[in-house]
N, C-alpha and C. Protein backbone atom coordinates (compact mmCIF):
# COMPACT_ATOMS: atom_id res chain seq x y z
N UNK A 1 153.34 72.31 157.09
CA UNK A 1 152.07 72.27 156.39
C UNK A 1 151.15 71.17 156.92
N UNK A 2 151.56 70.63 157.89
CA UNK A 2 150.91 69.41 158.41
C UNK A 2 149.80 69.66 159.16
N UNK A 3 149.86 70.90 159.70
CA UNK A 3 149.00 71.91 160.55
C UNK A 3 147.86 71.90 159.60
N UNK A 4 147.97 72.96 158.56
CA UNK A 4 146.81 72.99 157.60
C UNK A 4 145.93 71.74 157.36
N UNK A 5 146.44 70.26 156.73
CA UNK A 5 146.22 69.45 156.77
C UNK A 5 145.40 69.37 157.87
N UNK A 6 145.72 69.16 158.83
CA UNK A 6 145.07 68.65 160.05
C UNK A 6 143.88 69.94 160.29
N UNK A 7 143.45 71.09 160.22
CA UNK A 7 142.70 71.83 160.19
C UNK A 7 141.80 71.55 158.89
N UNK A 8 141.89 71.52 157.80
CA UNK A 8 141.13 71.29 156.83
C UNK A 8 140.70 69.89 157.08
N UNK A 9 140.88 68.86 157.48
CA UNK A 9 140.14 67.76 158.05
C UNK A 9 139.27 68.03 158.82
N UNK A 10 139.94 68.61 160.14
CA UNK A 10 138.34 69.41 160.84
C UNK A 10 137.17 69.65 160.31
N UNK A 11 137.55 70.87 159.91
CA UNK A 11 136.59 71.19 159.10
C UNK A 11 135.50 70.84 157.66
N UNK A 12 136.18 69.59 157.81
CA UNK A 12 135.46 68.77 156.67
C UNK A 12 134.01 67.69 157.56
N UNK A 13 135.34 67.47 158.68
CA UNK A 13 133.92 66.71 159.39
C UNK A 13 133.02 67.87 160.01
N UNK A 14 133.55 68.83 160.62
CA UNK A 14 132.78 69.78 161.20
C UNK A 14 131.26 69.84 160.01
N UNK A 15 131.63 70.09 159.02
CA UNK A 15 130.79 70.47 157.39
C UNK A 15 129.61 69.25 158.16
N UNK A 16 130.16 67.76 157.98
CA UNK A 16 129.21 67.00 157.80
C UNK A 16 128.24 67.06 158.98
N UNK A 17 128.89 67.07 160.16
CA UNK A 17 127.98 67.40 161.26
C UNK A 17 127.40 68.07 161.09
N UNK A 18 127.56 69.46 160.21
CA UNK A 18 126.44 70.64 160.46
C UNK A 18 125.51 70.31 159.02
N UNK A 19 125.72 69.83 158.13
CA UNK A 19 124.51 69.74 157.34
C UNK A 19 123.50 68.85 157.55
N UNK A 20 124.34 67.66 158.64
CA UNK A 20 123.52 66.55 159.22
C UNK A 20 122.47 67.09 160.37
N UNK A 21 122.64 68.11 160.73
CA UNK A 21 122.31 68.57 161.63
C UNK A 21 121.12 69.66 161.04
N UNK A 22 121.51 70.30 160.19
CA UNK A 22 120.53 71.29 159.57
C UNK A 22 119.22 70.34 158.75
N UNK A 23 119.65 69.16 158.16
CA UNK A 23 118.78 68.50 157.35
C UNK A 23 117.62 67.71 158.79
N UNK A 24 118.50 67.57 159.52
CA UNK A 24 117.42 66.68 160.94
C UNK A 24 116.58 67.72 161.65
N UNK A 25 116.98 68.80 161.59
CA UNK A 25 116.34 70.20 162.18
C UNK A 25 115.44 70.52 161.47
N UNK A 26 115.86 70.44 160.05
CA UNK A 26 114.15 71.08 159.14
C UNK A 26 113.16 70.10 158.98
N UNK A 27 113.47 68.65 159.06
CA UNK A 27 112.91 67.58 158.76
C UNK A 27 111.98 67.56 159.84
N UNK A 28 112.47 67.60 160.73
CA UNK A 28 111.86 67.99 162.24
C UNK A 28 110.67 68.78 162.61
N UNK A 29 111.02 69.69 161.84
CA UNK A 29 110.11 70.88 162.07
C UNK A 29 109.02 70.89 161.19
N UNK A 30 109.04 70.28 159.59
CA UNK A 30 108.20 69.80 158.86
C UNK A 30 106.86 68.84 159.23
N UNK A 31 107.66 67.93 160.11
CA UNK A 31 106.68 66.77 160.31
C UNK A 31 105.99 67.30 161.80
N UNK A 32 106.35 68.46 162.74
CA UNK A 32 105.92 69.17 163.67
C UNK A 32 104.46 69.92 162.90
N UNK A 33 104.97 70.30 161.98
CA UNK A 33 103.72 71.46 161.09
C UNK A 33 102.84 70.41 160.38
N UNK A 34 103.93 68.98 160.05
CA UNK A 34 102.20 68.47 159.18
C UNK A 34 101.73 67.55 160.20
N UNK A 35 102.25 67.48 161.27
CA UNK A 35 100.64 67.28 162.62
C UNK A 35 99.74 67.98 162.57
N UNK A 36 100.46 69.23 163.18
CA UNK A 36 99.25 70.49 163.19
C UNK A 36 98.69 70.54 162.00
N UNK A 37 98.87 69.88 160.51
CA UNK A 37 98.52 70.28 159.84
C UNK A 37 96.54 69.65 159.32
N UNK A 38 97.48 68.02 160.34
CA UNK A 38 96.46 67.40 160.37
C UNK A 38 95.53 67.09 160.85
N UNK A 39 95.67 68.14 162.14
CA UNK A 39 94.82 68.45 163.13
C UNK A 39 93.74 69.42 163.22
N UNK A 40 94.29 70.49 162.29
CA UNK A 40 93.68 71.93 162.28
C UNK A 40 92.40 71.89 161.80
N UNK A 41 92.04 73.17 161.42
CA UNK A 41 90.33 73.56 160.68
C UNK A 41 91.28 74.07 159.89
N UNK A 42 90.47 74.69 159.05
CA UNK A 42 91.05 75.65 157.71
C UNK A 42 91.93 76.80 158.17
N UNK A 43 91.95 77.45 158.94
CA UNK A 43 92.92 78.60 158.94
C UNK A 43 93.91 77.78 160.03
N UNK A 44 94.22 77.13 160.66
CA UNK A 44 95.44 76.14 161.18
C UNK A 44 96.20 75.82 159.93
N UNK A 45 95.01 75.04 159.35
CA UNK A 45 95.85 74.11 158.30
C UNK A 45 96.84 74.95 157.47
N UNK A 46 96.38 76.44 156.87
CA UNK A 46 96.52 77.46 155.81
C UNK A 46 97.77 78.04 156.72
N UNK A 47 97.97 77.90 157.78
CA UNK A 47 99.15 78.76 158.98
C UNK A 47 100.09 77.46 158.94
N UNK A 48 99.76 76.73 159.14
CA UNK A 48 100.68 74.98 158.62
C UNK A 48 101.41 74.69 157.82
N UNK A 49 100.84 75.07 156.40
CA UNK A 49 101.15 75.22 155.36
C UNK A 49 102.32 76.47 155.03
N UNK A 50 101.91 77.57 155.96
CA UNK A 50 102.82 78.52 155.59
C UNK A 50 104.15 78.41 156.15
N UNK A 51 103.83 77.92 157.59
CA UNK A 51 105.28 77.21 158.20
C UNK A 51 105.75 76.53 157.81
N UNK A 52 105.29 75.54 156.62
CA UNK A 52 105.67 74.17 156.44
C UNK A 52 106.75 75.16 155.18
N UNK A 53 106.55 75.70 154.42
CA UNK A 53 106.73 75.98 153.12
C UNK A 53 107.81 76.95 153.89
N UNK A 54 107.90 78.06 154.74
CA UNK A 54 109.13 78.68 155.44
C UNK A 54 110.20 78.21 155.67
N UNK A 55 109.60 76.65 156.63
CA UNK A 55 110.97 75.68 157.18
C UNK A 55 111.55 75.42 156.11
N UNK A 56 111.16 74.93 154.90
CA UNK A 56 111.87 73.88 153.90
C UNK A 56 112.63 75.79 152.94
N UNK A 57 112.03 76.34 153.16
CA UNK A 57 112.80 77.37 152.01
C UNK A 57 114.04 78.27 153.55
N UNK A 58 113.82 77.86 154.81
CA UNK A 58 115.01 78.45 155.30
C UNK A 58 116.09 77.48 155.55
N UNK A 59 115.54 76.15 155.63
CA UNK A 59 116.39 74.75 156.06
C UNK A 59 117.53 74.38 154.58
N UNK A 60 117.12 75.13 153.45
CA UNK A 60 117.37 74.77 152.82
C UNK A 60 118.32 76.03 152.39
N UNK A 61 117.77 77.19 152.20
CA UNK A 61 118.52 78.05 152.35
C UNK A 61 120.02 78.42 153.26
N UNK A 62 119.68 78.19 154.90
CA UNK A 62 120.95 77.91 155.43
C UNK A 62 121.56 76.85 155.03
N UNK A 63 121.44 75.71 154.44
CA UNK A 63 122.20 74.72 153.80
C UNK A 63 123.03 75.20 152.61
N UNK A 64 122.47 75.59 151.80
CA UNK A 64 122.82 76.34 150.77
C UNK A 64 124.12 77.25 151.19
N UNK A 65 124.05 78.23 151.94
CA UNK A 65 124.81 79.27 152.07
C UNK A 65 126.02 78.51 152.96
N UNK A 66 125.41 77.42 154.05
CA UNK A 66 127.11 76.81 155.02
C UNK A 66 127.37 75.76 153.70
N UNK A 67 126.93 75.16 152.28
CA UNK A 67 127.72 74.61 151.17
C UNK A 67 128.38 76.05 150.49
N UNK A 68 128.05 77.06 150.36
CA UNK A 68 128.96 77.90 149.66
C UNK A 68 129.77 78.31 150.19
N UNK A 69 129.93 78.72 152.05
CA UNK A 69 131.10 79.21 152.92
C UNK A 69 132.14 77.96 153.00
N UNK A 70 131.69 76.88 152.77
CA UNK A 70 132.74 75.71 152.59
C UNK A 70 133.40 75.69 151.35
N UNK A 71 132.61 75.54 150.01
CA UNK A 71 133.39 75.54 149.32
C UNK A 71 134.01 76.65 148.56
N UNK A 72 133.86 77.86 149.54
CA UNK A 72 134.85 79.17 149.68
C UNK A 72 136.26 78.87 150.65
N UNK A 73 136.27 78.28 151.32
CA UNK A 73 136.89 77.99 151.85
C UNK A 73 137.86 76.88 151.84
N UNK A 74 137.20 75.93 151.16
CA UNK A 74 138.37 75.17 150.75
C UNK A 74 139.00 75.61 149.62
N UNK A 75 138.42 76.45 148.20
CA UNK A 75 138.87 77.18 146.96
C UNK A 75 140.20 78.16 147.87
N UNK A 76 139.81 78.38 148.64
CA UNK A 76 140.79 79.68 149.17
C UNK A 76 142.28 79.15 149.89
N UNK A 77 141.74 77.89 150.79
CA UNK A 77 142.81 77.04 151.10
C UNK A 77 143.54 76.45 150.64
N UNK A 78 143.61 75.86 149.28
CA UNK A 78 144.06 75.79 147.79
C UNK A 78 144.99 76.47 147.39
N UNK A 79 144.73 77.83 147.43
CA UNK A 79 145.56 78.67 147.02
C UNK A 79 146.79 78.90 147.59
């Protein structure tokens, strides 16, 4: 069982890398759109805005769903 052990550690840091990674990616892309945002005329800004509001509801969304495949996965490893 030492195996398991040692796999479910993996994958615990694996977890942190990837949410660290998803949170620096949308953050990223936010402050990309509120340049342009601050750059634009009115229909930039209004296309800015719509990206801006996409990134944070998909950055957050894939976060969401790799926290529920984890803690499916550890519930299941448990068992």
């Amino acid at each position: 069982m030492q195996y398991i052990d040692e796999i479910v550690s993996i994958l615990d840091t694996v977890k942190v890398w990837l949410f660290a990674l998803i949170g620096v990616v949308t953050v990223l892309f936010v402050i990309i759109y509120a340049l342009k945002y601050q750059a634009g005329d009115s229909a930039e800004k209004q296309d800015a805005m719509r990206n801006i509001r996409n990134t944070i509801i998909m950055g957050g969304s894939v976060f969401f769903l790799s926290w529920i495949a984890t803690y499916i996965i550890d519930r299941l490893a448990a068992v």
